[in-house]
Protein backbone atom coordinates (compact mmCIF):
# COMPACT_ATOMS: atom_id res chain seq x y z
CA UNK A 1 78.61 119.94 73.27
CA UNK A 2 80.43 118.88 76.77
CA UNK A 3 82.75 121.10 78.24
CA UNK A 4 85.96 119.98 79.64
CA UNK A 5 86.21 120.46 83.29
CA UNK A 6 90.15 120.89 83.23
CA UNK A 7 90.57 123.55 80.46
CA UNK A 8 86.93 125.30 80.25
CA UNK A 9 86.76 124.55 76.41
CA UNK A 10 84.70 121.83 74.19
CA UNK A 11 85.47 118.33 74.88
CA UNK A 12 88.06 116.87 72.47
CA UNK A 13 86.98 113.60 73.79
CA UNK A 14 88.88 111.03 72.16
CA UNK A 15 91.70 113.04 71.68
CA UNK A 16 92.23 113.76 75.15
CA UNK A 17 94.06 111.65 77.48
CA UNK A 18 91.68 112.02 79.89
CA UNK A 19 89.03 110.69 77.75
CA UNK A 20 88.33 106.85 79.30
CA UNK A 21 86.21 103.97 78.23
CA UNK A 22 84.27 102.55 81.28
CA UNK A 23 83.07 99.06 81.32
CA UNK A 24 81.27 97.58 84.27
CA UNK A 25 78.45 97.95 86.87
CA UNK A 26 77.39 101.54 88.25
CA UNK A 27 77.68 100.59 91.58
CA UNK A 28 74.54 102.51 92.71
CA UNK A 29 72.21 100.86 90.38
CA UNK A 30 73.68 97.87 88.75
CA UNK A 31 73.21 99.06 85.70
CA UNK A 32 75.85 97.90 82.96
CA UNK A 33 78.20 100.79 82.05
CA UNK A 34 79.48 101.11 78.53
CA UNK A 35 80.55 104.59 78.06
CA UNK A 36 82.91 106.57 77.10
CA UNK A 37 83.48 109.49 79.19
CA UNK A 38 85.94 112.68 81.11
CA UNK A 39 88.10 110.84 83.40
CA UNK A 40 87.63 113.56 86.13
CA UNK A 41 83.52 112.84 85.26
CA UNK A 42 84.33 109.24 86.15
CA UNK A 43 85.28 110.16 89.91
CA UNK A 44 82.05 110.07 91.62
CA UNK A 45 80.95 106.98 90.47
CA UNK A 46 84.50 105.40 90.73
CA UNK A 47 85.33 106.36 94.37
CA UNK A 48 81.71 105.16 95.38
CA UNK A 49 82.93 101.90 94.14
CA UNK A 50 85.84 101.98 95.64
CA UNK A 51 84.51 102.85 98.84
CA UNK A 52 82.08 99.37 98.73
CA UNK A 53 85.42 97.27 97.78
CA UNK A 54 87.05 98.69 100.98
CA UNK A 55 83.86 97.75 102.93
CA UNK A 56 84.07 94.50 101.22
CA UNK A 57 87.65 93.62 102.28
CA UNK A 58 87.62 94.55 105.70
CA UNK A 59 84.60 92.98 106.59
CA UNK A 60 86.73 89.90 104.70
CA UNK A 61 90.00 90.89 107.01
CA UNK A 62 87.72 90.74 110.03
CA UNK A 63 85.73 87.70 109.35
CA UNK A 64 89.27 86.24 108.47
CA UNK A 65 90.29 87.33 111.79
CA UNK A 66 87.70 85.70 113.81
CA UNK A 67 88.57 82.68 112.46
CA UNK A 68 91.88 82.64 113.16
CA UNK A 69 91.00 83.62 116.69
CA UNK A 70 88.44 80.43 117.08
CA UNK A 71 91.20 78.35 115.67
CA UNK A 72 93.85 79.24 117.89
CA UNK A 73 91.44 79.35 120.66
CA UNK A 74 91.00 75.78 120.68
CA UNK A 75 94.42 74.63 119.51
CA UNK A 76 95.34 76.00 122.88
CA UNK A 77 92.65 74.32 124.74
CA UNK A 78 93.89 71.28 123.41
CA UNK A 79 97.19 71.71 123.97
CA UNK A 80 96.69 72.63 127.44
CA UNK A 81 94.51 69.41 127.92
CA UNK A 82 97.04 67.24 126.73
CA UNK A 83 100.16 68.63 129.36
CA UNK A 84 97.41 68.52 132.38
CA UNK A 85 99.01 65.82 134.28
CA UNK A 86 96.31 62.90 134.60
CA UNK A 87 97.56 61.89 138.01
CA UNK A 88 94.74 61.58 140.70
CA UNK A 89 94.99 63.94 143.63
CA UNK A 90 96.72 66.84 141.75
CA UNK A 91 94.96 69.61 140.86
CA UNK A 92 95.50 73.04 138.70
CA UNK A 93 96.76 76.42 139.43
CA UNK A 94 94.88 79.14 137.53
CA UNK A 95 96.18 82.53 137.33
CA UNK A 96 94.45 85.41 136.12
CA UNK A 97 95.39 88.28 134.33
């Protein structure tokens, strides 16, 4: 029989609070997970996932980002093209930063 890792004695699995029903994908293997098990088992696996959804959303944040960047990028390229004064003979003052 299992022992519990918080009080040292046999599991009392469904009669403990910690004992949870885990549906998914191990995110390791891709395996389908259907198992009942110790909450404070579950931790491994469950901060591994939750690790990979972090990746996942700031590599979402940053790709997001870029966008935005491109996008602004050019709406002030055009905005600066359309206030150039179209006047022959005049010409542009750049300054640099």
């Amino acid at each position: 029989m299992k022992k519990c890792p918080l009080i040292k004695a046999p599991c009392m699995e469904h009669g403990c609070e910690w004992y949870t029903h885990l549906l998914g994908r191990h995110p390791q293997t891709g395996a389908e997970l259907d198992q009942w098990g110790c909450s404070i088992g579950w931790l491994p696996i469950l901060l591994i996932e939750n690790a990979q959804q972090s990746r996942q959303t700031g590599a979402a944040v940053e790709s997001f980002r870029n966008e935005m960047v491109t996008g602004q990028e050019r709406a002030t390229a055009a905005l600066a093209a359309a206030m150039m004064p179209k006047a022959p003979g005049l010409t542009t003052l750049t300054v640099k930063e």
